[in-house]
Protein backbone atom coordinates (compact mmCIF):
# COMPACT_ATOMS: atom_id res chain seq x y z
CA UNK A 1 24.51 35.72 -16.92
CA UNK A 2 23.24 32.27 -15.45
CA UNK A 3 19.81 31.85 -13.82
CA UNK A 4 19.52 29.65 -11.22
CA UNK A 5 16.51 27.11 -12.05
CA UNK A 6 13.89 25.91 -9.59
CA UNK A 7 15.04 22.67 -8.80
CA UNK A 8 13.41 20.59 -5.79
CA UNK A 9 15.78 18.42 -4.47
CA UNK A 10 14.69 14.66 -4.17
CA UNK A 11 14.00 13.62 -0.74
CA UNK A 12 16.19 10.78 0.95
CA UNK A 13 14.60 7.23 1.47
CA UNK A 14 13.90 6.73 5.12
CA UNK A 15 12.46 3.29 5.33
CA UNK A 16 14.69 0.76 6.18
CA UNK A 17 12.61 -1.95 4.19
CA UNK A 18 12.86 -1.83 0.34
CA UNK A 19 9.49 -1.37 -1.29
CA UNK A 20 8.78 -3.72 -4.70
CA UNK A 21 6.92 -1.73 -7.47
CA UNK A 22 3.91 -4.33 -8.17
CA UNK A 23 0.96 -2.36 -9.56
CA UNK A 24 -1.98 -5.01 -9.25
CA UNK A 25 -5.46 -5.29 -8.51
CA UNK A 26 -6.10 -6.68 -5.27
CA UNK A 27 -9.04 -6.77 -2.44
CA UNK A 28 -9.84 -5.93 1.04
CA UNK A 29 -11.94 -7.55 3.19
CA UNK A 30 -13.70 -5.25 6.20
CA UNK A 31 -15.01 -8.59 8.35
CA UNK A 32 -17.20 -11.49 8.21
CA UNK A 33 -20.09 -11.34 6.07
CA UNK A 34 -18.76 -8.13 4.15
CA UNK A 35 -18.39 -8.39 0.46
CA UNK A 36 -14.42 -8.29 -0.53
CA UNK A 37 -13.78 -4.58 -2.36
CA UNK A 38 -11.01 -3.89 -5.12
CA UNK A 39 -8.16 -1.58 -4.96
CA UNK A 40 -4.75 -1.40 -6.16
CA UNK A 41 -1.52 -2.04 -4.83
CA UNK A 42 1.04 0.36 -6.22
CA UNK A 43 4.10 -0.81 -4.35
CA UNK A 44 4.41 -3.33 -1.53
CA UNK A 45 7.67 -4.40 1.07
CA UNK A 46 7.77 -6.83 3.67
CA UNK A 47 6.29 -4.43 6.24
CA UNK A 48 3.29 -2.66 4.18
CA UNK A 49 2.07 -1.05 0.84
CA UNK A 50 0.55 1.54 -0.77
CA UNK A 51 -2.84 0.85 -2.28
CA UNK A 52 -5.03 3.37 -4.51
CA UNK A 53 -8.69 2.88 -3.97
CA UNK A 54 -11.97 4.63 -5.50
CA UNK A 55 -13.84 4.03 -2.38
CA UNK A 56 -13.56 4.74 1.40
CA UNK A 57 -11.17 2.19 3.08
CA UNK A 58 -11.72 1.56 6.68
CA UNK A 59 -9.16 1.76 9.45
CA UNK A 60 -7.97 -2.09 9.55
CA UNK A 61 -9.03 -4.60 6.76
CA UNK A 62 -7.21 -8.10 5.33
CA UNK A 63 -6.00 -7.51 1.80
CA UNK A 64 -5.52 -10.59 -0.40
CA UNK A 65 -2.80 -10.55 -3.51
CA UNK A 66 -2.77 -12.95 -5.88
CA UNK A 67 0.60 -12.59 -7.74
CA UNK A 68 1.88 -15.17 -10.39
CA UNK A 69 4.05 -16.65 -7.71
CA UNK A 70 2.41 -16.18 -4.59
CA UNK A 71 -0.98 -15.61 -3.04
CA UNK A 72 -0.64 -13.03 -0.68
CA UNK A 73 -3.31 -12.39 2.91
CA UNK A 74 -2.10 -9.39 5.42
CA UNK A 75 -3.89 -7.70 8.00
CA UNK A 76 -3.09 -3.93 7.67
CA UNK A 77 -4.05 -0.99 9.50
CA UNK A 78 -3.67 2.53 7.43
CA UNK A 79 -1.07 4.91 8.94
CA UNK A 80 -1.54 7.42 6.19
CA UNK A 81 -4.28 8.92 3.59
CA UNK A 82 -4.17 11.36 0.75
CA UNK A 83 -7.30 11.23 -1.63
CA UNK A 84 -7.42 7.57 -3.14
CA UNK A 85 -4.15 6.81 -1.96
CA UNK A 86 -3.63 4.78 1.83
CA UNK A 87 -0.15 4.13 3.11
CA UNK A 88 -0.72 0.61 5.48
CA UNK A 89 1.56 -1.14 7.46
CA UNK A 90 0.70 -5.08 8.13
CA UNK A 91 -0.63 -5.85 11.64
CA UNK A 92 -0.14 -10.04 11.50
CA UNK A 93 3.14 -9.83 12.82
CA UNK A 94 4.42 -11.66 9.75
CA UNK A 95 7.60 -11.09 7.78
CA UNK A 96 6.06 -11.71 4.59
């Protein structure tokens, strides 16, 4: 006789913009005067990221990427939070 195993089905992708695996240190600026603070960026599209970070990250910040072939500055404004991990989405109107 056959037991059925647990197994969790994978959830479909529902964003329509494909998300680039990057895993890099990067900062986030809060505002003038405001020392820049590090976090990570775990995956990033042309529309937002996901970023892990140690410390409290407020609402809307600027987060600057410095990849090997491009330098990267987006305004973002978190949509979603669990623990160290922020789901953004980038505010400048920008398609990259």
């Amino acid at each position: 006789m056959r037991y059925r195993q647990n197994v969790k089905a994978v959830p479909k992708e529902r964003r329509n913009i494909v998300r680039r695996v990057i895993n890099r240190a990067a900062q986030y600026h809060c505002g003038m005067g405001a020392l820049p603070r590090t976090c990570m960026v775990t995956d990033i599209s042309a529309g937002g990221a996901r970023l892990y970070s140690e410390t409290e990250m407020p609402e809307t910040f600027t987060l600057s990427v410095t990849c090997a072939d491009a330098d990267i500055q987006r305004e973002c404004r978190i949509v979603w939070r669990l623990g160290g991990e922020v789901g953004v989405t980038f505010t400048d109107g920008r398609s990259r």
